[in-house]
PDB file of N, CA and C in Angstrom:
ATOM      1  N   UNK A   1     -14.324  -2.097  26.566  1.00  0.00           N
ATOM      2  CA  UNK A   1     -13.692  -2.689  25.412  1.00  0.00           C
ATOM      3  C   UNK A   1     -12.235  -2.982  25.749  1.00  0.00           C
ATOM      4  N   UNK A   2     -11.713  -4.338  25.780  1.00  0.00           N
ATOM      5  CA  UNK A   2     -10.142  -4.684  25.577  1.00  0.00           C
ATOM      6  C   UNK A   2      -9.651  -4.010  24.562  1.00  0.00           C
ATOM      7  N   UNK A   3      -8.055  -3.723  24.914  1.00  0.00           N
ATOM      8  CA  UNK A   3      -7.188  -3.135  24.308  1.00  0.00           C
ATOM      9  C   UNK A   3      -6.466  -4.146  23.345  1.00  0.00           C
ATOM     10  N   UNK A   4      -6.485  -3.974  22.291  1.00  0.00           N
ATOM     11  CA  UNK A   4      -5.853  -5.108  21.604  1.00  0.00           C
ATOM     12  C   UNK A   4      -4.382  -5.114  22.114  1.00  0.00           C
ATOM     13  N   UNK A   5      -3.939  -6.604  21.957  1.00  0.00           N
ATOM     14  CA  UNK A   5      -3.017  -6.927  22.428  1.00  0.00           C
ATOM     15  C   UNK A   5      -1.586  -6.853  21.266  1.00  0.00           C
ATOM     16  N   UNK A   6      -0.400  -5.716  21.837  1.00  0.00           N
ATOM     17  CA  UNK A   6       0.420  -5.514  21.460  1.00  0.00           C
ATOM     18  C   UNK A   6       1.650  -6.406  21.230  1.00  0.00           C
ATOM     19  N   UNK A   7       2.445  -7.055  20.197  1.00  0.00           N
ATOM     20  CA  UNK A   7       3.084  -7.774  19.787  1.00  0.00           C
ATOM     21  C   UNK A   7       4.664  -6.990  20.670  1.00  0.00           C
ATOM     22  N   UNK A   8       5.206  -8.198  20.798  1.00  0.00           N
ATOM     23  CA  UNK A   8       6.561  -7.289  21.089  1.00  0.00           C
ATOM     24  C   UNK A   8       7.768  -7.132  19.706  1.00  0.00           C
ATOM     25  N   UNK A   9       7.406  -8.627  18.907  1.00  0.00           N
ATOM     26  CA  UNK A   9       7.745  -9.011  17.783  1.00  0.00           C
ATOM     27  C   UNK A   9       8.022  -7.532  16.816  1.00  0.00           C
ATOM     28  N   UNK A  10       9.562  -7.595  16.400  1.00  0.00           N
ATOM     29  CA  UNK A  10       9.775  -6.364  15.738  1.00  0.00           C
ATOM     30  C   UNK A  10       9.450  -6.517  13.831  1.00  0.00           C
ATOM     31  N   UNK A  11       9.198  -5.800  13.503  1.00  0.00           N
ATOM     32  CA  UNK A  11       8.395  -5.494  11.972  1.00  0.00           C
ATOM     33  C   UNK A  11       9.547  -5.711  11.213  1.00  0.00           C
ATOM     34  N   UNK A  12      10.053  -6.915  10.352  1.00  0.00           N
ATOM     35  CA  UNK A  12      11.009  -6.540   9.207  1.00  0.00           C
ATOM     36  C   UNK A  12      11.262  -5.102   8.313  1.00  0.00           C
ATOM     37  N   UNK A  13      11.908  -4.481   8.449  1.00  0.00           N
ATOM     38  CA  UNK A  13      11.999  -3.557   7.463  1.00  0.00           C
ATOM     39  C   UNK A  13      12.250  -3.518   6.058  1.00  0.00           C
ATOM     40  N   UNK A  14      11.648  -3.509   5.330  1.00  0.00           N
ATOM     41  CA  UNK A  14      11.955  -3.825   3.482  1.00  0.00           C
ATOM     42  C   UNK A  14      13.037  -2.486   3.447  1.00  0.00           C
ATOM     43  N   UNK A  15      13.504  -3.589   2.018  1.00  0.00           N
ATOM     44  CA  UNK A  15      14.406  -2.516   1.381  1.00  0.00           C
ATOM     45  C   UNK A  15      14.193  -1.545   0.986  1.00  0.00           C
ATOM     46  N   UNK A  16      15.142  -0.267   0.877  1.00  0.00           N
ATOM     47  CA  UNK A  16      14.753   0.966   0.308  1.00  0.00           C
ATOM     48  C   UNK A  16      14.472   0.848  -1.363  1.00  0.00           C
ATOM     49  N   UNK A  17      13.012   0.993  -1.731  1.00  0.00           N
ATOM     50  CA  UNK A  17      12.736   1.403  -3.107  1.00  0.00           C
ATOM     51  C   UNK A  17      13.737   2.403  -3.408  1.00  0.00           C
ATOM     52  N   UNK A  18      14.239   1.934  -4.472  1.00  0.00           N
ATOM     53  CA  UNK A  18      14.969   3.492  -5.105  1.00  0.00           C
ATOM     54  C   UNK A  18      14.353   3.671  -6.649  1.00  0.00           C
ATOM     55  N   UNK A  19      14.447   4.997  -6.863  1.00  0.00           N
ATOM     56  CA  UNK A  19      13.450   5.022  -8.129  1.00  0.00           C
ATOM     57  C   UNK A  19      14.647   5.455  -9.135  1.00  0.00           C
ATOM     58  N   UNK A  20      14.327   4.246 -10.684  1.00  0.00           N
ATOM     59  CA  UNK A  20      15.473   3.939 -11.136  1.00  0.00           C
ATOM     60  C   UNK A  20      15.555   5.525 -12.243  1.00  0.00           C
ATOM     61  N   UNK A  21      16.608   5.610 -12.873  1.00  0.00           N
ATOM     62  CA  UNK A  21      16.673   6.768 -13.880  1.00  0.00           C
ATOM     63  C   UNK A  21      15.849   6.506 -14.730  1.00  0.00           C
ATOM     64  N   UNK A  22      15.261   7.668 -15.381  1.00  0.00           N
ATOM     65  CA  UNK A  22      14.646   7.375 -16.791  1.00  0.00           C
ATOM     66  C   UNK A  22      14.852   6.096 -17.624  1.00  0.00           C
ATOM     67  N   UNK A  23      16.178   6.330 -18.039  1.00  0.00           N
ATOM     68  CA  UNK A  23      16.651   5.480 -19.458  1.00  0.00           C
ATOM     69  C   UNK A  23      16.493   4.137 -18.552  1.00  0.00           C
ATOM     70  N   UNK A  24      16.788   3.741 -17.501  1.00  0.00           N
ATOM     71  CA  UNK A  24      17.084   2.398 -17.092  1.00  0.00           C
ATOM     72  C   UNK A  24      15.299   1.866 -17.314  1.00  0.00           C
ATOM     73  N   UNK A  25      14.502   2.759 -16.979  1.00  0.00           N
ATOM     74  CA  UNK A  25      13.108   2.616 -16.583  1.00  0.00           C
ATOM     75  C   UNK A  25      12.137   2.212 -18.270  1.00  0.00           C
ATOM     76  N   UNK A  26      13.327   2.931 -18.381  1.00  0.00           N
ATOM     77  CA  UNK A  26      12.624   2.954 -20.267  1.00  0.00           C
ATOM     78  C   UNK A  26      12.799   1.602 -21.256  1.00  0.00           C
ATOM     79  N   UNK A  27      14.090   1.091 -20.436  1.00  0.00           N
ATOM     80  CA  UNK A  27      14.627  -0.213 -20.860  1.00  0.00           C
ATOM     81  C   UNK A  27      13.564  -1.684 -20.385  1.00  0.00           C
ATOM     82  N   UNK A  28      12.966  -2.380 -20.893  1.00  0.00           N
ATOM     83  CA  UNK A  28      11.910  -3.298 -20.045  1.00  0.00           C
ATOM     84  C   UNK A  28      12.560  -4.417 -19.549  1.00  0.00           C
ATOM     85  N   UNK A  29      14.055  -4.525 -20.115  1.00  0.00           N
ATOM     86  CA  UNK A  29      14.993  -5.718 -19.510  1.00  0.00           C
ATOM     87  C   UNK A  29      15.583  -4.998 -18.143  1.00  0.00           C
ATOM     88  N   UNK A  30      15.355  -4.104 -17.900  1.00  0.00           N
ATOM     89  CA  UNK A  30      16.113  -3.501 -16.712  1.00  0.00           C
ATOM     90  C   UNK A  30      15.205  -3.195 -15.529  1.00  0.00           C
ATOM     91  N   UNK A  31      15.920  -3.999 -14.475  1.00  0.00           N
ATOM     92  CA  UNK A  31      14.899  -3.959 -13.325  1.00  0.00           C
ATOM     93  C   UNK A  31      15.342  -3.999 -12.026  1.00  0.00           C
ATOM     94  N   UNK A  32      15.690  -2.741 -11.310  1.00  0.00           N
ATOM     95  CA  UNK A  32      16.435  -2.053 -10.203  1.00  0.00           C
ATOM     96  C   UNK A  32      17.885  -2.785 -10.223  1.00  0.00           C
ATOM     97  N   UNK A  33      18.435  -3.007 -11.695  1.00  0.00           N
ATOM     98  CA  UNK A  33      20.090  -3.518 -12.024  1.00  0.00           C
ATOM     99  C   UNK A  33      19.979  -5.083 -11.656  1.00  0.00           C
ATOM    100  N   UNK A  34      18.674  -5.555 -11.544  1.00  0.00           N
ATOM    101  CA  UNK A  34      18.491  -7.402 -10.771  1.00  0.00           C
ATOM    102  C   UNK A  34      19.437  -7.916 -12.343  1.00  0.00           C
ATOM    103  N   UNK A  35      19.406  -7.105 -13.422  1.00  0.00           N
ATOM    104  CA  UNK A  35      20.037  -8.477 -14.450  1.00  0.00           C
ATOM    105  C   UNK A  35      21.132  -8.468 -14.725  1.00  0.00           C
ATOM    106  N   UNK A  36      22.225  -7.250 -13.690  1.00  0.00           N
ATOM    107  CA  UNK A  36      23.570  -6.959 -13.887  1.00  0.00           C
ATOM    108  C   UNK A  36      24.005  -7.818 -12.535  1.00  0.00           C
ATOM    109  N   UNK A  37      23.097  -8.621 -11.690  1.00  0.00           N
ATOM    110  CA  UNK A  37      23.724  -9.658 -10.589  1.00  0.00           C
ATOM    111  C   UNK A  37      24.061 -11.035 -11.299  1.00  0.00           C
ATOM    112  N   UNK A  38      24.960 -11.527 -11.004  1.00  0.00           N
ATOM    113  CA  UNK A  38      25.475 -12.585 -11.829  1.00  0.00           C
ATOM    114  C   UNK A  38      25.859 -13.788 -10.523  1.00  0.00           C
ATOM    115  N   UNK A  39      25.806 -13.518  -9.142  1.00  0.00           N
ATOM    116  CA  UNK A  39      25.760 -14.637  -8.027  1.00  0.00           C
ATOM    117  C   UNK A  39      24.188 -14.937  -7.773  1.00  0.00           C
ATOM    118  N   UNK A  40      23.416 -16.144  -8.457  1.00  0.00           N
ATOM    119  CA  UNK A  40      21.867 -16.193  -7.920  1.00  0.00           C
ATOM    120  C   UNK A  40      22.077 -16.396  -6.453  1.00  0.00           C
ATOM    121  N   UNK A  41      22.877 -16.382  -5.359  1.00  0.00           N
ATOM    122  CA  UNK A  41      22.320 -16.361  -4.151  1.00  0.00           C
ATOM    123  C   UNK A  41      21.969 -14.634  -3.513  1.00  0.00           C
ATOM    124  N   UNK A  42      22.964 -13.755  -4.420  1.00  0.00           N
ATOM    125  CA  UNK A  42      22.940 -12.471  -4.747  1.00  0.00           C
ATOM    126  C   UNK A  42      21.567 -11.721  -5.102  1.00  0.00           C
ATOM    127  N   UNK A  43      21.337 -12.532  -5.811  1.00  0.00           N
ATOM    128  CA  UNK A  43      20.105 -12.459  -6.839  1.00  0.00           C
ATOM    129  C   UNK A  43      18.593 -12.635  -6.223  1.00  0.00           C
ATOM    130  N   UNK A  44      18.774 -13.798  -5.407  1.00  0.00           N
ATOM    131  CA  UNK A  44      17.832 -14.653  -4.544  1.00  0.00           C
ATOM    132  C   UNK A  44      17.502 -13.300  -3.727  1.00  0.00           C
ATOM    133  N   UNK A  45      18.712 -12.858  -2.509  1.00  0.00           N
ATOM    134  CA  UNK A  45      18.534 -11.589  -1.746  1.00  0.00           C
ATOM    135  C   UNK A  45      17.763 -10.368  -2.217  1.00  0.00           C
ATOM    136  N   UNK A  46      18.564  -9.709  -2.929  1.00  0.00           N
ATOM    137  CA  UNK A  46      18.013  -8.828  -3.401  1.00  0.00           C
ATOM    138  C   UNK A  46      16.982  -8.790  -3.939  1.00  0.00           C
ATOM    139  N   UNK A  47      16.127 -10.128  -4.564  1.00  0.00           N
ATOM    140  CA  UNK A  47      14.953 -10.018  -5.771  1.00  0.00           C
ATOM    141  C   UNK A  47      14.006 -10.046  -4.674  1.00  0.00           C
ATOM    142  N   UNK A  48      14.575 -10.571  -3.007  1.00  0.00           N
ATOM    143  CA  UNK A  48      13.657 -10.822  -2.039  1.00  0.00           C
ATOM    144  C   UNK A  48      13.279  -9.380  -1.567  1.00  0.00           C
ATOM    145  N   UNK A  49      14.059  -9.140  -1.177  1.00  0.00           N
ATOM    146  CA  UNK A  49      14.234  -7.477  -0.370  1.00  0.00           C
ATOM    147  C   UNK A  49      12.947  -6.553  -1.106  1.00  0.00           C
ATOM    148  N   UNK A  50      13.738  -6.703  -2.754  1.00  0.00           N
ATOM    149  CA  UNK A  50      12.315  -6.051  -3.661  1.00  0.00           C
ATOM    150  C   UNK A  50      11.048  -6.056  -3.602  1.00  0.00           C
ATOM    151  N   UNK A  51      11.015  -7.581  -2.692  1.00  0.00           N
ATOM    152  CA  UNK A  51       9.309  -8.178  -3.098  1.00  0.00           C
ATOM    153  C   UNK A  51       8.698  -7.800  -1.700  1.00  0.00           C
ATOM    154  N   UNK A  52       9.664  -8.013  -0.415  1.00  0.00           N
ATOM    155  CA  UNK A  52       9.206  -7.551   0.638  1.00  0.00           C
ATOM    156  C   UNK A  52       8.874  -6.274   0.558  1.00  0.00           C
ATOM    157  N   UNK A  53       9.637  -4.994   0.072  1.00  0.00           N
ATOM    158  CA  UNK A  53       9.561  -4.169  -0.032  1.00  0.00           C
ATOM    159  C   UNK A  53       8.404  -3.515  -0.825  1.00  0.00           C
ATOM    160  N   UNK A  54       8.166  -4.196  -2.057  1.00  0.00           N
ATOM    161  CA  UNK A  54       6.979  -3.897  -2.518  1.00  0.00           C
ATOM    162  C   UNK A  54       5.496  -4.077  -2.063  1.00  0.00           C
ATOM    163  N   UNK A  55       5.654  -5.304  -1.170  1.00  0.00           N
ATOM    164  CA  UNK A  55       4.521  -5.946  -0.735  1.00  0.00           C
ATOM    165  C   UNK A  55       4.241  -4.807   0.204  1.00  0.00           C
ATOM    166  N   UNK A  56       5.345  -4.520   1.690  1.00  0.00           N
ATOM    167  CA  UNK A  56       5.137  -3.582   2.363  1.00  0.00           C
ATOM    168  C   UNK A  56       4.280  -1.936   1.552  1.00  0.00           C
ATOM    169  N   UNK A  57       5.305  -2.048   0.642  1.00  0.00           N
ATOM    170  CA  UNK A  57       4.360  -0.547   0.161  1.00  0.00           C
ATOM    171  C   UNK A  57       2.963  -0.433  -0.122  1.00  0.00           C
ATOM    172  N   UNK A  58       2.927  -1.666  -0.805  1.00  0.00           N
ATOM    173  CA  UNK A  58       1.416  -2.038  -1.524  1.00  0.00           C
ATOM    174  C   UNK A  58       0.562  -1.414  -0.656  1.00  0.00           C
ATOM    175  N   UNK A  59       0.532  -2.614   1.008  1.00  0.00           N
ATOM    176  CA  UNK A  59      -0.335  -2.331   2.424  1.00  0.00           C
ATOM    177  C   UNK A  59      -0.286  -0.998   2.727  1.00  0.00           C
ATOM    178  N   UNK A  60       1.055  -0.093   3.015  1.00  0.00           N
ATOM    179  CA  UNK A  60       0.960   1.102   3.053  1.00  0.00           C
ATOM    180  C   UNK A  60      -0.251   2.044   2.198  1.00  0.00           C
ATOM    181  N   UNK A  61      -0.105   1.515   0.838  1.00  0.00           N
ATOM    182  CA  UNK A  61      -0.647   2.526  -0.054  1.00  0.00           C
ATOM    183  C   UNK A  61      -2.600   2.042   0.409  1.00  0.00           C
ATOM    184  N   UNK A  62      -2.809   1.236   0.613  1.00  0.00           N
ATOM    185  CA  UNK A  62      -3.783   0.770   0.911  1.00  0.00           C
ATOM    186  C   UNK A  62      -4.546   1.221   2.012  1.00  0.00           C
ATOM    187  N   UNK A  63      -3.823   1.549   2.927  1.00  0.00           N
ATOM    188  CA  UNK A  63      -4.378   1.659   4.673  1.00  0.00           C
ATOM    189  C   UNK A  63      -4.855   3.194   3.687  1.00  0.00           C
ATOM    190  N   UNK A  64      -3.496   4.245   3.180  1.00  0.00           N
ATOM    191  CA  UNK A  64      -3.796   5.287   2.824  1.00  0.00           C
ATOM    192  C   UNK A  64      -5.317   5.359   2.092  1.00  0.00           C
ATOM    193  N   UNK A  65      -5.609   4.929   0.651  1.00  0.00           N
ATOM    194  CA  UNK A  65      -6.466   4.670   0.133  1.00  0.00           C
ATOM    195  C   UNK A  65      -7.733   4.688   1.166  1.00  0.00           C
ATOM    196  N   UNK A  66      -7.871   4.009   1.821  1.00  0.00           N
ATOM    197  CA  UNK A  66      -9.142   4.099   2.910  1.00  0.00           C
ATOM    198  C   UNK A  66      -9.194   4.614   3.956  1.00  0.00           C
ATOM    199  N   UNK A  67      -7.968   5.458   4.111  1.00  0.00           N
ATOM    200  CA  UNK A  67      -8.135   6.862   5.512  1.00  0.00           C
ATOM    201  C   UNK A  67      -8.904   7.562   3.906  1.00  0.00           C
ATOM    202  N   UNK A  68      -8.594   7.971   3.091  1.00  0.00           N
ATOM    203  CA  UNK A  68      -8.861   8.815   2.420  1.00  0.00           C
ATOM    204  C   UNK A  68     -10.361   9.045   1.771  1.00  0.00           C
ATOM    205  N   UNK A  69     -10.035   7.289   1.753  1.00  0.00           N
ATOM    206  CA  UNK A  69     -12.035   7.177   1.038  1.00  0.00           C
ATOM    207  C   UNK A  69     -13.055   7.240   2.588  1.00  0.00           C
ATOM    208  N   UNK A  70     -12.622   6.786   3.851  1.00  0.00           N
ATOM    209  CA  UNK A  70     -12.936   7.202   5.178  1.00  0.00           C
ATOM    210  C   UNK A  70     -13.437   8.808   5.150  1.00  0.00           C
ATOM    211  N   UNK A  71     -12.532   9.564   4.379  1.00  0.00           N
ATOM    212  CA  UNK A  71     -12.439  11.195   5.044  1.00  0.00           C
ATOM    213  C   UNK A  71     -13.226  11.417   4.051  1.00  0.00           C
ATOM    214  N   UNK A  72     -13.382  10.915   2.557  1.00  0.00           N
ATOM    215  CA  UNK A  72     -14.043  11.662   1.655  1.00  0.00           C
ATOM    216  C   UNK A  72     -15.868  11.382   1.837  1.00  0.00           C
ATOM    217  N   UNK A  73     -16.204  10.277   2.323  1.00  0.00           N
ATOM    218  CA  UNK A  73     -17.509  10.237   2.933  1.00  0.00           C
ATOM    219  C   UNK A  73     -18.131  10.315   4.581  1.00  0.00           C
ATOM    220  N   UNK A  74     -17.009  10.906   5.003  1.00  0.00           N
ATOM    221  CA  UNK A  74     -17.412  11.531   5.881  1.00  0.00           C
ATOM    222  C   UNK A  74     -18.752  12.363   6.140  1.00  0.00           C
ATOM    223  N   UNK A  75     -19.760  12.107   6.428  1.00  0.00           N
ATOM    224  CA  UNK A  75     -21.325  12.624   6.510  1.00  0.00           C
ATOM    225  C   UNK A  75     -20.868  14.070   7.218  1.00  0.00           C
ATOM    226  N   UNK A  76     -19.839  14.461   7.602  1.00  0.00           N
ATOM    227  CA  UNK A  76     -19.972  16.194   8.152  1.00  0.00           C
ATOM    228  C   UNK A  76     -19.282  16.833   6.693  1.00  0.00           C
ATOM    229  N   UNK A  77     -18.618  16.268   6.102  1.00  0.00           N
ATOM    230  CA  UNK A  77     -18.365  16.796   4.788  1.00  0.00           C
ATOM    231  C   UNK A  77     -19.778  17.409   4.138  1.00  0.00           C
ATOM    232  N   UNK A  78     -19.436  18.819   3.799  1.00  0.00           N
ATOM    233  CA  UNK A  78     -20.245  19.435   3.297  1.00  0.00           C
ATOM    234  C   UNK A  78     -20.295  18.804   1.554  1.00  0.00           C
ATOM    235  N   UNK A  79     -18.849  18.290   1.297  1.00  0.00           N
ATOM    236  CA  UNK A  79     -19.035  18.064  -0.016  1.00  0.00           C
ATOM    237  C   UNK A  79     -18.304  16.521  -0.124  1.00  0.00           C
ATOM    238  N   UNK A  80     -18.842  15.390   0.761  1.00  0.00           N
ATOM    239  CA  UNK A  80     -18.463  14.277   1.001  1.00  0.00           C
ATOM    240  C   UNK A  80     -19.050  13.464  -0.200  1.00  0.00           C
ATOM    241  N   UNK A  81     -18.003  12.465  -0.596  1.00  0.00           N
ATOM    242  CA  UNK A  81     -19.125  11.540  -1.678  1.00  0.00           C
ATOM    243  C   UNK A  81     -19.645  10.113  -1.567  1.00  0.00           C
ATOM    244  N   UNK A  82     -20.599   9.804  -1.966  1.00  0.00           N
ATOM    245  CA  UNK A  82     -21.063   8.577  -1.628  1.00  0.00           C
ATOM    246  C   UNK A  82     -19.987   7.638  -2.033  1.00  0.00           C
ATOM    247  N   UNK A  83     -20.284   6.045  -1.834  1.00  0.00           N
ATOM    248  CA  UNK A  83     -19.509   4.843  -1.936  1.00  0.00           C
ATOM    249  C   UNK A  83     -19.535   4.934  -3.325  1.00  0.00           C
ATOM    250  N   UNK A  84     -20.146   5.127  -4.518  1.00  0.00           N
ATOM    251  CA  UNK A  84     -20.743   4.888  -5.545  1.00  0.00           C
ATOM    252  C   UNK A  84     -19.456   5.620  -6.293  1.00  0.00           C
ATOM    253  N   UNK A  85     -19.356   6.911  -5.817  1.00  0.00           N
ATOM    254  CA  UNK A  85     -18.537   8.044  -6.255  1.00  0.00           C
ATOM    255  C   UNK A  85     -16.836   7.834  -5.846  1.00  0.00           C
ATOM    256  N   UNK A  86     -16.670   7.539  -5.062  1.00  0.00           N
ATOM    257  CA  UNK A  86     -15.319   7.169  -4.296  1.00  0.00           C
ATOM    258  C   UNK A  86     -15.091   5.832  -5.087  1.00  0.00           C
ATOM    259  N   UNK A  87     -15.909   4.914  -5.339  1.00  0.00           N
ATOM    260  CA  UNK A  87     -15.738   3.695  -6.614  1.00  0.00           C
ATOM    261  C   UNK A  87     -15.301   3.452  -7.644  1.00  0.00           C
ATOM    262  N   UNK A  88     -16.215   4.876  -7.817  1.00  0.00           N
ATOM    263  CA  UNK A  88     -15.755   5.107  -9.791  1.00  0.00           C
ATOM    264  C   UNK A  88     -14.446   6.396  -9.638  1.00  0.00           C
ATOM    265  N   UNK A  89     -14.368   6.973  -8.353  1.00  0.00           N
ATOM    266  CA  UNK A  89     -12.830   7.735  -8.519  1.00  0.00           C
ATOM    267  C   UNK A  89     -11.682   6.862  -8.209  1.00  0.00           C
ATOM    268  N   UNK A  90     -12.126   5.459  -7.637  1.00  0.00           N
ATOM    269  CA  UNK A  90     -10.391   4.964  -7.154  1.00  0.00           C
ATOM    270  C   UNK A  90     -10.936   3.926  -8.376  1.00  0.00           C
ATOM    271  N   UNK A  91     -11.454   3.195  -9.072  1.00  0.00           N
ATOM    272  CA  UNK A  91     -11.735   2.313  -9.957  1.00  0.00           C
ATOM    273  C   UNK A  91     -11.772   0.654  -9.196  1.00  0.00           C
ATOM    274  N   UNK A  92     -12.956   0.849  -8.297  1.00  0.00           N
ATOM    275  CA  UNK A  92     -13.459   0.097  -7.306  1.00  0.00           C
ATOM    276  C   UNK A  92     -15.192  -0.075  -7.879  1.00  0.00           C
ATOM    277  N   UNK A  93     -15.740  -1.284  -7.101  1.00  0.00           N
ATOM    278  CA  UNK A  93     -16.984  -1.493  -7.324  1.00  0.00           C
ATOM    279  C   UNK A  93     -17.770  -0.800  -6.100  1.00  0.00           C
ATOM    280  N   UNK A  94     -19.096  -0.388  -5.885  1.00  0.00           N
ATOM    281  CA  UNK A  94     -19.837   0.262  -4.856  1.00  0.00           C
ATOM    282  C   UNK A  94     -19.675  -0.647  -3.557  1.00  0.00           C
ATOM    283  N   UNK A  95     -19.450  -1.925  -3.626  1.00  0.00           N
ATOM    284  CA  UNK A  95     -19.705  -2.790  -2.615  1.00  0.00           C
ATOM    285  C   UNK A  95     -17.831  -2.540  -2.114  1.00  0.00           C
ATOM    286  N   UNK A  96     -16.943  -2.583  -3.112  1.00  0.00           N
ATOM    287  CA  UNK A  96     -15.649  -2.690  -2.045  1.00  0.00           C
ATOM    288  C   UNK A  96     -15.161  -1.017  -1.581  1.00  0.00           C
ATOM    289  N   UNK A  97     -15.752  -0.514  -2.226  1.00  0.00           N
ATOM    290  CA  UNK A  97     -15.863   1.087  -1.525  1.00  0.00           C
ATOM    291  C   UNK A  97     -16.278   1.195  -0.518  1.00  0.00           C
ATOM    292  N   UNK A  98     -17.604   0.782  -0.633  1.00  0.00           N
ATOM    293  CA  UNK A  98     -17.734   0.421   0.950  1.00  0.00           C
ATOM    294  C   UNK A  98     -16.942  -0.041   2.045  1.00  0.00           C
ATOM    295  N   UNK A  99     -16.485  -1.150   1.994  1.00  0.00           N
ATOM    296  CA  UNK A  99     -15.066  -2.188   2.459  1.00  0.00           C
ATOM    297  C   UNK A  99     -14.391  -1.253   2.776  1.00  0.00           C
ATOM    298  N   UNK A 100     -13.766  -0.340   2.051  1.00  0.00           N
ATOM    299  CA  UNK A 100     -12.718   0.280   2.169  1.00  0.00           C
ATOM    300  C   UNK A 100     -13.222   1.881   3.343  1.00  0.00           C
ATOM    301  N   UNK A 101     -14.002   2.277   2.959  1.00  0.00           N
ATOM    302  CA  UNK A 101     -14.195   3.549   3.454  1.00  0.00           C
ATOM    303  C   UNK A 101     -14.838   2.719   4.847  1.00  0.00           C
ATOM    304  N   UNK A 102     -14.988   1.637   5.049  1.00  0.00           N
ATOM    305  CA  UNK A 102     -15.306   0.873   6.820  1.00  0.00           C
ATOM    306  C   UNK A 102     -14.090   1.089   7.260  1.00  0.00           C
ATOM    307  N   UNK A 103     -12.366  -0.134   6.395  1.00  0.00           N
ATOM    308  CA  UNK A 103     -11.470   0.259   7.084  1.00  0.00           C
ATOM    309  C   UNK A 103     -11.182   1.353   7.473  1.00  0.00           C
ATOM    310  N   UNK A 104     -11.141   2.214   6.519  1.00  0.00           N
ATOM    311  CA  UNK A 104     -10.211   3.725   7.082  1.00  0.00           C
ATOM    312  C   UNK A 104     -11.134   4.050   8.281  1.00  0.00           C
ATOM    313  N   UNK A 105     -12.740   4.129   8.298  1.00  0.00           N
ATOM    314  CA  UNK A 105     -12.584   4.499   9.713  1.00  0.00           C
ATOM    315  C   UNK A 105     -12.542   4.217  10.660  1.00  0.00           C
ATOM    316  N   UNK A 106     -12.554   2.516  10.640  1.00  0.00           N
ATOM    317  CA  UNK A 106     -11.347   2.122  11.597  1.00  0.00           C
ATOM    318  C   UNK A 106      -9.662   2.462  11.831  1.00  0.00           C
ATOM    319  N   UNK A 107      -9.311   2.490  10.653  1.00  0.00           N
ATOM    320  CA  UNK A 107      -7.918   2.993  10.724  1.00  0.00           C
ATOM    321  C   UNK A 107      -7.834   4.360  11.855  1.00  0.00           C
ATOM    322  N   UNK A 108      -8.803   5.464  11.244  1.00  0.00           N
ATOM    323  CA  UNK A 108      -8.571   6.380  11.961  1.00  0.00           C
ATOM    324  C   UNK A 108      -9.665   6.791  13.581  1.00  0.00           C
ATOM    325  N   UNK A 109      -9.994   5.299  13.517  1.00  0.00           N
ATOM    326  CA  UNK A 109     -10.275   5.129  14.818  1.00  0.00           C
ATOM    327  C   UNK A 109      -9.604   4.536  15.636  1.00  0.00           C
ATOM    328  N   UNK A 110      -8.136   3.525  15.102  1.00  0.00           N
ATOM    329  CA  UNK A 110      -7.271   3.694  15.713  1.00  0.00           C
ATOM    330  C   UNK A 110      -7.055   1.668  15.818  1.00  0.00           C
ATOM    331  N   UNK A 111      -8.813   1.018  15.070  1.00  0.00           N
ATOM    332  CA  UNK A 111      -9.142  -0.243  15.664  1.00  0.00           C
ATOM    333  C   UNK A 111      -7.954  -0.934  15.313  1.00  0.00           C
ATOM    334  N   UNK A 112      -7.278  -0.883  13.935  1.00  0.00           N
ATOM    335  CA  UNK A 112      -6.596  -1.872  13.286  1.00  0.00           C
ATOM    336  C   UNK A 112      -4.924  -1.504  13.367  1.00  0.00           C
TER     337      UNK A 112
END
């Protein structure tokens, strides 16, 4: 089997999420201070940074999601659960449970 081929190309880094205070969070016009910027090229940046940043997390939270649904049907699991079960715990259909518990064990086979 070929080794997949490694990029030299370096990974943008998103901005740091910061998690806002209560009251700001509580406010629905308030959104990581984007409506206290008053330069839109200011605005443009930062609303970008956010979206990269979110997008990045999203994928993160995702790869996670299917190492996890990977490990939870694991067939040596004494108390592993089917696709069906891992479906109705992440609020997925039986068919993309599936999907998902394929990636992770690719993930933690290292393919992707």
């Amino acid at each position: 089997m070929a080794e997949p081929e490694r990029t030299t190309e370096r990974r943008v880094r998103p901005a740091p999420l910061l998690f806002e205070p209560s009251e700001a969070a509580a406010d629905p016009e308030h959104f990581f201070d984007l409506e206290s910027l008053e330069d839109p090229r200011e605005l443009l940046d930062r609303s970008t940074e956010l979206a990269l940043a979110f997008r990045a997390a999203t994928d993160r939270a995702v790869e996670f999601q299917a190492v996890a649904a990977a490990q939870l049907a694991d067939p040596r699991r004494f108390d592993r659960l089917t696709p069906a079960d891992i479906g109705e715990r992440a609020g997925w259909t039986e068919d993309y449970a599936r999907k998902m518990i394929d990636f992770g064990r690719d993930l933690l086979r290292g393919v992707h």
